[in-house]
Protein backbone atom coordinates (compact mmCIF):
# COMPACT_ATOMS: atom_id res chain seq x y z
CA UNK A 1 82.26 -2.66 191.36
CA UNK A 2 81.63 0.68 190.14
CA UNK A 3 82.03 2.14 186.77
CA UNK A 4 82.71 5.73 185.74
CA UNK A 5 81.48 6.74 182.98
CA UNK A 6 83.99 8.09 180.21
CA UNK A 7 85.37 11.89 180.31
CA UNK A 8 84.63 13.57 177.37
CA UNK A 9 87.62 14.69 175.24
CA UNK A 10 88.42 18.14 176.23
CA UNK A 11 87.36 21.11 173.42
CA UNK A 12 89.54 23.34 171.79
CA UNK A 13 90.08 26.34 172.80
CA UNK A 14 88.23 28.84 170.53
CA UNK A 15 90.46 31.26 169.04
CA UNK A 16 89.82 35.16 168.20
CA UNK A 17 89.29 34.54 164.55
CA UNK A 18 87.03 31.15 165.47
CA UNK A 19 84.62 33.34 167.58
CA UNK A 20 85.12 36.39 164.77
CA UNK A 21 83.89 34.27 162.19
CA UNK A 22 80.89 33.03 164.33
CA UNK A 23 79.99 36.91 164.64
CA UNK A 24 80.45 37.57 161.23
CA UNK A 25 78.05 34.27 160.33
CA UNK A 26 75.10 35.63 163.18
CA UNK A 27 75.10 39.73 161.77
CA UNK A 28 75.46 38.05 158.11
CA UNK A 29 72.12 35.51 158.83
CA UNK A 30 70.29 38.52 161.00
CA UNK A 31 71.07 40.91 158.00
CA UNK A 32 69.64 38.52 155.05
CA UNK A 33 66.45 37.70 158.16
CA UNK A 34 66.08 41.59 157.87
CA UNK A 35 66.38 42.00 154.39
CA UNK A 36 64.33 39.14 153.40
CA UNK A 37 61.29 40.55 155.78
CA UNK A 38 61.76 43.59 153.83
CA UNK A 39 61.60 42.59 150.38
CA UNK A 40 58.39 40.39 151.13
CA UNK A 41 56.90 43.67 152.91
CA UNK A 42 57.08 45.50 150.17
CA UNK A 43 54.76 44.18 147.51
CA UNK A 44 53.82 46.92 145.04
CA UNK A 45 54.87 48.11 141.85
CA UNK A 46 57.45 50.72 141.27
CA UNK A 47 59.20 52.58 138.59
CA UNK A 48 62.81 52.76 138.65
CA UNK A 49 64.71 54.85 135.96
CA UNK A 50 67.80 54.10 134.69
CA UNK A 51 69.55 57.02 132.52
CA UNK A 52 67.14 56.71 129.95
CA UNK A 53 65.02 53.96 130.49
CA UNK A 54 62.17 53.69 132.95
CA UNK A 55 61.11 49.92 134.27
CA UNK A 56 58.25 49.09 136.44
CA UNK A 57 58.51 46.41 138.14
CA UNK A 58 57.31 44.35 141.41
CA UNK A 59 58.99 46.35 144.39
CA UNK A 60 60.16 42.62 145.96
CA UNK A 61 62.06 41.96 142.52
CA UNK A 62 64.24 45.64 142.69
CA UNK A 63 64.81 44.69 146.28
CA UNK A 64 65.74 41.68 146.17
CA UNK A 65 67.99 42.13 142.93
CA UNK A 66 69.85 45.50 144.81
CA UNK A 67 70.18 42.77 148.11
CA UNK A 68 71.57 39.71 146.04
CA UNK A 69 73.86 42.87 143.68
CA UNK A 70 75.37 44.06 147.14
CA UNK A 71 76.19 40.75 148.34
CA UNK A 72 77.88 40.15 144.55
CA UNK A 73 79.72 43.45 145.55
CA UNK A 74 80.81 42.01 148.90
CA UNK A 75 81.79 38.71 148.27
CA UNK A 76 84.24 40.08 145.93
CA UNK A 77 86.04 42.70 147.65
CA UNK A 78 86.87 40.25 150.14
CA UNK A 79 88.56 37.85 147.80
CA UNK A 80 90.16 40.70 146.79
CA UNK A 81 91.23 41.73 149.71
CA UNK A 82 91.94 37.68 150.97
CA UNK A 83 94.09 37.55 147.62
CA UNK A 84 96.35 40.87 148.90
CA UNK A 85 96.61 39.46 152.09
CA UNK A 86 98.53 36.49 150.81
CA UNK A 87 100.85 37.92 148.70
C-alpha cells in the first residue's frame, strides 16, 4: 500500500498589476535603503536659508525631513490621482 502525498493547490496566476505592484514595493524599499544610507552619511551641520531666515541644523535632520516631505508629496498625488480614476 502506497500513499501519495497530497498535490498542492495550484497558485494563481499573477496578474500585470500583481507583479506591477511587487515592482513598485522593491524600487520603493531600495529607494528609502538608499536614502536612509544617505541621511546617516551625512552627519554635519548645515545652514539652510529660507527667504529670510537662516537655520542650522544637523545635515541628517534636513535630509531626512526633505525625504519624509517628498514622500508626503507622493502619497498624495496618488490618491489624487486614485480618486480621478474612479470617478
Amino acid at each position: 500500500m502506497t500513499t501519495e502525498a497530497p498535490k498542492p493547490p495550484p497558485q494563481p496566476q499573477r496578474t500585470a498589476a500583481d507583479k506591477a505592484e511587487r515592482s513598485r514595493l522593491i524600487g520603493g524599499i531600495v529607494i528609502a535603503v538608499i536614502a536612509i544610507w544617505f541621511i546617516l552619511a551625512n552627519t554635519h551641520k548645515a545652514s539652510i536659508t529660507f527667504w529670510v531666515v537662516t537655520v542650522t541644523s544637523p545635515m541628517w535632520l534636513t535630509l531626512a525631513g526633505t525625504f519624509l516631505a517628498g514622500m508626503l508629496v507622493s502619497l498624495l498625488l496618488t490618491r489624487t490621482r486614485q480618486r480621478k480614476a474612479r470617478q
